[in-house]
PDB file of N, CA and C in Angstrom:
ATOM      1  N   UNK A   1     -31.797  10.574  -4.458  1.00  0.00           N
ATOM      2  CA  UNK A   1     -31.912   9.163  -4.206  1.00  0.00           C
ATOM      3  C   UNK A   1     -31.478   8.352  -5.411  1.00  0.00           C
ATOM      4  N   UNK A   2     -31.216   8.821  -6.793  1.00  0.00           N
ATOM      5  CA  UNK A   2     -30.868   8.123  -7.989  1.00  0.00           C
ATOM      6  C   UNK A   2     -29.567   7.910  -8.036  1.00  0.00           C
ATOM      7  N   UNK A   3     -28.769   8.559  -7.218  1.00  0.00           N
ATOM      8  CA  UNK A   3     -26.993   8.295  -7.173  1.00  0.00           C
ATOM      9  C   UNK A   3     -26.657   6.720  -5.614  1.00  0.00           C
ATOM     10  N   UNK A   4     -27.706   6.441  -4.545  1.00  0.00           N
ATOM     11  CA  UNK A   4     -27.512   5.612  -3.793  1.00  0.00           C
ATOM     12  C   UNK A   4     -27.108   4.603  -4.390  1.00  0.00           C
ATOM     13  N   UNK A   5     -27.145   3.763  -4.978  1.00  0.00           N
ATOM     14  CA  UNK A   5     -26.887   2.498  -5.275  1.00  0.00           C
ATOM     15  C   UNK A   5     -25.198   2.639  -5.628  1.00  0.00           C
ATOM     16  N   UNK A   6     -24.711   3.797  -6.861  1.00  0.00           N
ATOM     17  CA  UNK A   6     -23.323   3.981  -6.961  1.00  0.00           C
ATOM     18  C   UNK A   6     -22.736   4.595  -5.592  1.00  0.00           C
ATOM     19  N   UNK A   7     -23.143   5.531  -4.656  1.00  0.00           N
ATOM     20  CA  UNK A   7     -22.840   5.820  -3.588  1.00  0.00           C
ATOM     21  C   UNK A   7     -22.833   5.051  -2.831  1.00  0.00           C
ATOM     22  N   UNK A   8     -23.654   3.755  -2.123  1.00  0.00           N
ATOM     23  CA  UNK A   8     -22.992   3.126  -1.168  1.00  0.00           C
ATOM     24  C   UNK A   8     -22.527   1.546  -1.643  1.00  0.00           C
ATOM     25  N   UNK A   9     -22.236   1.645  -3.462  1.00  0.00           N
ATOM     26  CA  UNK A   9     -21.598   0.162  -3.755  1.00  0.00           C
ATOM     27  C   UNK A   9     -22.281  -0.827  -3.799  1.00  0.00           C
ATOM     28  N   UNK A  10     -23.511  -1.315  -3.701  1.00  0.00           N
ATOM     29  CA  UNK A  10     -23.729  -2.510  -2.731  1.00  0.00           C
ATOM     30  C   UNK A  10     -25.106  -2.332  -3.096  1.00  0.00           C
ATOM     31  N   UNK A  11     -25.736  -2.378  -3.903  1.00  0.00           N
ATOM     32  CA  UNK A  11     -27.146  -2.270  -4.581  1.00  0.00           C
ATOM     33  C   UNK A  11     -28.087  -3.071  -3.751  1.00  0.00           C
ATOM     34  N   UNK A  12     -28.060  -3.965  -3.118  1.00  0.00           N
ATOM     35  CA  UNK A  12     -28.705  -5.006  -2.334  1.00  0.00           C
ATOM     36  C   UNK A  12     -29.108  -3.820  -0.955  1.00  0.00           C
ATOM     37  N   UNK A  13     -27.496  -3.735  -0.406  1.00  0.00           N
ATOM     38  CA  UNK A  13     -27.531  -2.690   0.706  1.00  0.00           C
ATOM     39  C   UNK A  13     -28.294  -1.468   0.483  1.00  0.00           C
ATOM     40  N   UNK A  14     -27.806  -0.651  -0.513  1.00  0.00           N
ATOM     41  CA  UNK A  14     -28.664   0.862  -0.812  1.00  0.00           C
ATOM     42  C   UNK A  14     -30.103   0.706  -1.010  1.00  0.00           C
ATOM     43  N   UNK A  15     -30.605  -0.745  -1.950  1.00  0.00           N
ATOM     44  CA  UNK A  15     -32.277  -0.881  -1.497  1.00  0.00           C
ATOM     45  C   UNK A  15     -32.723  -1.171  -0.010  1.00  0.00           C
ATOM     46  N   UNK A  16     -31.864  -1.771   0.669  1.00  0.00           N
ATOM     47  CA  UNK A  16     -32.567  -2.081   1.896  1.00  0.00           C
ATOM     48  C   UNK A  16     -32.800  -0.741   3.199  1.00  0.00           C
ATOM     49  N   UNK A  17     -31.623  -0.263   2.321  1.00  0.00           N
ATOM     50  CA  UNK A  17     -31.221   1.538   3.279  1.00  0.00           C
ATOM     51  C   UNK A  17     -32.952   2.234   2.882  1.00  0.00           C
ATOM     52  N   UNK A  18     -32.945   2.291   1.599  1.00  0.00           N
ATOM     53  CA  UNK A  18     -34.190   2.981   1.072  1.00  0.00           C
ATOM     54  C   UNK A  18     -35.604   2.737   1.497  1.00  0.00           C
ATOM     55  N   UNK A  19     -35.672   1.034   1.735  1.00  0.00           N
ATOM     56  CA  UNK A  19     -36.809   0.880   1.856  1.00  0.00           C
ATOM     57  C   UNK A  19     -37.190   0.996   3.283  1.00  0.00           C
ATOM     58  N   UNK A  20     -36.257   1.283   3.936  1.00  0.00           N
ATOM     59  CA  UNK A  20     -36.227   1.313   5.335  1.00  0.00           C
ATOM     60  C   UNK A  20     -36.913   3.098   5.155  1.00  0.00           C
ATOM     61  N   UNK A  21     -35.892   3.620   4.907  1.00  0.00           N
ATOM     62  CA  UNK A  21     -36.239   5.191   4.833  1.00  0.00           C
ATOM     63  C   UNK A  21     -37.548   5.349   4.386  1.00  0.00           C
ATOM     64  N   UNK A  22     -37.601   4.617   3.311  1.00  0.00           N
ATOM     65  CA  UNK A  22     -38.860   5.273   2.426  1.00  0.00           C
ATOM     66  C   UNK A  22     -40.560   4.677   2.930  1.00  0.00           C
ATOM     67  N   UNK A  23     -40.739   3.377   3.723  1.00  0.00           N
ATOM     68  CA  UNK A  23     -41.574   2.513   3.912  1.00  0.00           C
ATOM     69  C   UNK A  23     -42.671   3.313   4.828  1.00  0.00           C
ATOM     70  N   UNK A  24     -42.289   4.635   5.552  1.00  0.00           N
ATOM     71  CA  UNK A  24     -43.797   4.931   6.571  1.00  0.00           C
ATOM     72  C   UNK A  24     -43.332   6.209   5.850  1.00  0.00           C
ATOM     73  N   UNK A  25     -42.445   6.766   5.024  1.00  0.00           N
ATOM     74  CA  UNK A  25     -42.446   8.646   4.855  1.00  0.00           C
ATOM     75  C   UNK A  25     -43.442   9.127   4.627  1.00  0.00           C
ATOM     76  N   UNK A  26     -43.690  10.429   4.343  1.00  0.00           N
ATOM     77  CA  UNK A  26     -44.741  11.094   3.564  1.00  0.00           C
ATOM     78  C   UNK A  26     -43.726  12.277   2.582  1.00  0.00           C
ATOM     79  N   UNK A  27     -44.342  12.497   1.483  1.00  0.00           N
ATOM     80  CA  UNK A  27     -43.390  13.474   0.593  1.00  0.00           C
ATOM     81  C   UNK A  27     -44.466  14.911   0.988  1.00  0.00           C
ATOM     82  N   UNK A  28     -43.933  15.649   1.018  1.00  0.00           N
ATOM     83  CA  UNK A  28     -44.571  17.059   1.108  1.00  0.00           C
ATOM     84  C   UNK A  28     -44.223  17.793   0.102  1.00  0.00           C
ATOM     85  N   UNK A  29     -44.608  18.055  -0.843  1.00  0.00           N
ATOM     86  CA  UNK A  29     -44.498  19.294  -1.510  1.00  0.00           C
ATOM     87  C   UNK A  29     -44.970  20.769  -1.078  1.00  0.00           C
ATOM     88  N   UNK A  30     -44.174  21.613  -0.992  1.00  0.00           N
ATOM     89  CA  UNK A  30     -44.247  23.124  -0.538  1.00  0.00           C
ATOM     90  C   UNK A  30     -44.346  23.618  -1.469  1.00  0.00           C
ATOM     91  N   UNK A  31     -45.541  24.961  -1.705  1.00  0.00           N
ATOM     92  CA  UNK A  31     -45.308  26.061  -2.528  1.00  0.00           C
ATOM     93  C   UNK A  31     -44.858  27.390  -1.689  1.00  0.00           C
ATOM     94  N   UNK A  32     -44.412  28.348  -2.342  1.00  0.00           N
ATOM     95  CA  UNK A  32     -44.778  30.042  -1.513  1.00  0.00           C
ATOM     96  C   UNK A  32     -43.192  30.115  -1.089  1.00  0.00           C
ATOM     97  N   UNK A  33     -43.020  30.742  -1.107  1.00  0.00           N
ATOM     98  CA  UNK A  33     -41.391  31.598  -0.103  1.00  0.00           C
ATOM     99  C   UNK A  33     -41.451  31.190   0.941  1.00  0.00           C
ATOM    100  N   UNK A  34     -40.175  31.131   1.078  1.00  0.00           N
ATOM    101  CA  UNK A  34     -39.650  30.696   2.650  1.00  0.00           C
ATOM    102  C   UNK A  34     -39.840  31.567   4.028  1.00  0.00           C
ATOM    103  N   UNK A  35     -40.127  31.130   4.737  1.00  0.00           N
ATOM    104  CA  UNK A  35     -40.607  32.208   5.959  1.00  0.00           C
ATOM    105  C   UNK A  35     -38.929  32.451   6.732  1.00  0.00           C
ATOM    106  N   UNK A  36     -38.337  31.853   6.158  1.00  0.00           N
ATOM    107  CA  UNK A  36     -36.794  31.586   6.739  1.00  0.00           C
ATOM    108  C   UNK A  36     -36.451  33.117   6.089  1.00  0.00           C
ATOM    109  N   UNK A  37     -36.810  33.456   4.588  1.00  0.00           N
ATOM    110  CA  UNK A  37     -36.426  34.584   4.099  1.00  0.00           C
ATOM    111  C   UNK A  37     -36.480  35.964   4.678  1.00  0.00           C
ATOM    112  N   UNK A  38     -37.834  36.058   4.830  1.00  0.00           N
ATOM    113  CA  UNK A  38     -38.716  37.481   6.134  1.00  0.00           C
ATOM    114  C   UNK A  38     -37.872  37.615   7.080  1.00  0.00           C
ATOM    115  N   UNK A  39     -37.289  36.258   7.703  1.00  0.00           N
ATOM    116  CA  UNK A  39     -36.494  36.903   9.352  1.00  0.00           C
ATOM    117  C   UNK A  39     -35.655  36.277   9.069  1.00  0.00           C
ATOM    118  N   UNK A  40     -34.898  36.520   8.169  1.00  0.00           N
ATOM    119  CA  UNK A  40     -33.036  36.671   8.149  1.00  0.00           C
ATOM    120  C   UNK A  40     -32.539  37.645   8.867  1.00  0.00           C
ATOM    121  N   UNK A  41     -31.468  37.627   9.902  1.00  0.00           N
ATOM    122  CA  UNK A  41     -30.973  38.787   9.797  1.00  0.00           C
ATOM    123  C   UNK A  41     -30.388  39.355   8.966  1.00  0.00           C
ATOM    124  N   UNK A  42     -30.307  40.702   8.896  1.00  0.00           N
ATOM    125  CA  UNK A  42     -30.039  42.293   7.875  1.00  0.00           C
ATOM    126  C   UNK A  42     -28.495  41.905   7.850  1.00  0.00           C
ATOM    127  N   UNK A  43     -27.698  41.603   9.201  1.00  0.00           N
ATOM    128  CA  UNK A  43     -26.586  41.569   9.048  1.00  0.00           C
ATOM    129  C   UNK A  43     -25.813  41.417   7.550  1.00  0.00           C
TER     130      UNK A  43
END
């Protein structure tokens, strides 16, 4: 999120993008291995 403002030009625009995004989120932090890892396929 620290590159938006040079990414969409328009600093006015990239806060309003953000605060839109950011205004009901929740951040989750995960610990532990991925369960995606266990059932990879072998292939």
């Amino acid at each position: 999120m620290d590159d938006w403002h040079e990414s969409i030009g328009d600093p006015i625009l990239a806060d309003a993008i953000l605060d839109r995004l950011v205004h009901n989120a929740h951040k989750l932090d995960l610990s532990g291995e991925s369960i995606r890892k266990s059932k990879r396929d072998p292939d």
